[in-house]
N, C-alpha and C. Protein backbone atom coordinates (compact mmCIF):
# COMPACT_ATOMS: atom_id res chain seq x y z
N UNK A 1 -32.45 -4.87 20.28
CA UNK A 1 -32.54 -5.34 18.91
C UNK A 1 -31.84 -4.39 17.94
N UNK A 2 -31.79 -3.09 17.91
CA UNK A 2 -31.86 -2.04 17.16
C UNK A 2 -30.01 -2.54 17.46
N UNK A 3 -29.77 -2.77 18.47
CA UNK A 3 -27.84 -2.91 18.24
C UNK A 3 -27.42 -3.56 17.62
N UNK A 4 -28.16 -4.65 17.57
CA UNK A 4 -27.38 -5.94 16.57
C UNK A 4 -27.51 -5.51 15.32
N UNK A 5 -28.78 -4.95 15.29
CA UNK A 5 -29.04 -4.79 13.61
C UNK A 5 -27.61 -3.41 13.28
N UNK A 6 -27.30 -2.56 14.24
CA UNK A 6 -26.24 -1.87 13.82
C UNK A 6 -25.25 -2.44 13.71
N UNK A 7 -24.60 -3.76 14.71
CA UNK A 7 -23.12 -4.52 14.91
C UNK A 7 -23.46 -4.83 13.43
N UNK A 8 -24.49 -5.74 13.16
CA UNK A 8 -24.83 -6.38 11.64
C UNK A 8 -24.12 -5.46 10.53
N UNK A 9 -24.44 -4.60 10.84
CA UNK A 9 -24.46 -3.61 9.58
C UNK A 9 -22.83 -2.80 9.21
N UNK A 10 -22.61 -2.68 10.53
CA UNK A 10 -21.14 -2.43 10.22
C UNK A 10 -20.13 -3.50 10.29
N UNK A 11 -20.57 -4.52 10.23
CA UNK A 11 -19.68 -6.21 9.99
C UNK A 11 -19.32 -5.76 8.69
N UNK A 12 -20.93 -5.36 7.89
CA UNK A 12 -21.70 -6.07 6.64
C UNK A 12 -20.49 -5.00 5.83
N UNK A 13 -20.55 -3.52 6.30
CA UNK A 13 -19.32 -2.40 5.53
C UNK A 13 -18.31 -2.69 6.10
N UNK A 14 -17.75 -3.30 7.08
CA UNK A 14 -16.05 -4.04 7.05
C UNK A 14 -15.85 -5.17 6.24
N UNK A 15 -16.59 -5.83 5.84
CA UNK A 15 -16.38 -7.41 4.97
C UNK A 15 -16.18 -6.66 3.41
N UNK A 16 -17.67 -5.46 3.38
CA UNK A 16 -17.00 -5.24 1.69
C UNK A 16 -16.00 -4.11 1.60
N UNK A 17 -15.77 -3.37 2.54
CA UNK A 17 -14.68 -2.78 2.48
C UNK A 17 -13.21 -3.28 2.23
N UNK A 18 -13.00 -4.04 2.82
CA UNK A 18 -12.05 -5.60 2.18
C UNK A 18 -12.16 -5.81 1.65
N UNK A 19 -13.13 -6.27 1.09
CA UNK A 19 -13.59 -6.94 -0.50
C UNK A 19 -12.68 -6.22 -1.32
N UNK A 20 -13.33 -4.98 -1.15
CA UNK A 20 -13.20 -3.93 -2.33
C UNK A 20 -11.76 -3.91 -2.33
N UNK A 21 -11.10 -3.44 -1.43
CA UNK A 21 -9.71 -3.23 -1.04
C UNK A 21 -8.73 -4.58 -1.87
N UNK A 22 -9.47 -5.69 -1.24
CA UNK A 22 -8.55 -6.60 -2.06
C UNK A 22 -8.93 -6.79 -4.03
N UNK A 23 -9.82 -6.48 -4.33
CA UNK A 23 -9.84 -6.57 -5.64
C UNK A 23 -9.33 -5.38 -6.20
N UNK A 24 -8.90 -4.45 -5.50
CA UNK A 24 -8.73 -2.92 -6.00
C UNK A 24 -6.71 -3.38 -6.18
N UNK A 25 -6.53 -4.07 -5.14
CA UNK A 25 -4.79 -4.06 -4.90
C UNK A 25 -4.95 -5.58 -6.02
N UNK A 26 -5.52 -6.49 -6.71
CA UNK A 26 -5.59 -7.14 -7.53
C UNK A 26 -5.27 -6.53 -9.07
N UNK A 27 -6.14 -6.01 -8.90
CA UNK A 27 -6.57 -4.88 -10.34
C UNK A 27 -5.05 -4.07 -10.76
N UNK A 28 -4.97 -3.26 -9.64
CA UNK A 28 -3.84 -2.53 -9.71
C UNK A 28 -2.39 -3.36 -9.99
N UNK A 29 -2.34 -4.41 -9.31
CA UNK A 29 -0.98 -5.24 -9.62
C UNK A 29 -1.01 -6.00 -10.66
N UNK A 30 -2.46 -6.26 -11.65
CA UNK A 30 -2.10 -6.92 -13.02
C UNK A 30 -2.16 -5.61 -13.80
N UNK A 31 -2.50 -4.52 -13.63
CA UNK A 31 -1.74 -3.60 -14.50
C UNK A 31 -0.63 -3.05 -14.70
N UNK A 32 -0.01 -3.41 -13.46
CA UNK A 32 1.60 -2.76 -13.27
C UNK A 32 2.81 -4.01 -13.96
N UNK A 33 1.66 -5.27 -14.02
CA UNK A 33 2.94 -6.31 -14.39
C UNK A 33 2.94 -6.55 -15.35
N UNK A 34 1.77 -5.63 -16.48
CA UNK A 34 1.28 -5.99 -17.32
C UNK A 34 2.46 -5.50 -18.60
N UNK A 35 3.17 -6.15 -19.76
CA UNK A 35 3.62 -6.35 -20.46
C UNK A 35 3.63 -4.74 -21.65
N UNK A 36 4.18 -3.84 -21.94
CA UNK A 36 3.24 -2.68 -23.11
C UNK A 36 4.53 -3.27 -24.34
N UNK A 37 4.45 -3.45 -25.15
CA UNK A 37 5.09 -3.63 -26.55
C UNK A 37 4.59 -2.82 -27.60
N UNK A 38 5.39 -2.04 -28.67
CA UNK A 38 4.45 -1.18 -29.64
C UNK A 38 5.65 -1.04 -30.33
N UNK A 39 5.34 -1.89 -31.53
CA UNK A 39 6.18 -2.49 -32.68
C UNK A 39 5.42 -1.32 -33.99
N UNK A 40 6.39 -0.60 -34.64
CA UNK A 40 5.49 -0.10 -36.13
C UNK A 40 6.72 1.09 -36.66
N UNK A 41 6.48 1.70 -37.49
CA UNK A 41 6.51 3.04 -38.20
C UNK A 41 6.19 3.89 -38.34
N UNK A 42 6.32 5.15 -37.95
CA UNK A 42 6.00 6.01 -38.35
C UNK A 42 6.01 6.96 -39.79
N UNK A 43 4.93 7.51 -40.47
CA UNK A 43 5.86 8.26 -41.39
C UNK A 43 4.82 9.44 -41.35
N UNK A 44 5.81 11.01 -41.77
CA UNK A 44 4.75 11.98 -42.12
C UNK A 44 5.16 12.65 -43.38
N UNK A 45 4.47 12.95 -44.18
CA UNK A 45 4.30 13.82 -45.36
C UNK A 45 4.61 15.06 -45.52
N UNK A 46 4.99 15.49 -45.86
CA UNK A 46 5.24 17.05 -46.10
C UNK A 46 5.09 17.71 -44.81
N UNK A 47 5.97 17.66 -43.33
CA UNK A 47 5.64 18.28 -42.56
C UNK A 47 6.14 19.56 -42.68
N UNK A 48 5.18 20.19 -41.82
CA UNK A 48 5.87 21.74 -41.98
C UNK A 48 5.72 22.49 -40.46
């Protein structure tokens, strides 16, 4: 009994290890495709 409940258990940390893995390579590729634009002016005053 005590084996299955171990096979169980390390199924259970390979399924979310994937998980994780694929939402992590998700995450990461909408930040890399992600668009940066930064439209403005600067001004400074009396620098010194």
């Amino acid at each position: 009994m005590s084996k299955n409940k171990f096979i169980r258990k390390k199924e259970h940390t390979i399924k979310s290890a994937i998980i994780n893995i694929i939402l992590l390579l998700g995450i990461g590729y909408a930040l890399i495709q992600q668009d940066l634009n930064i439209n403005g002016t600067a001004n400074l005053n009396n620098p010194t």
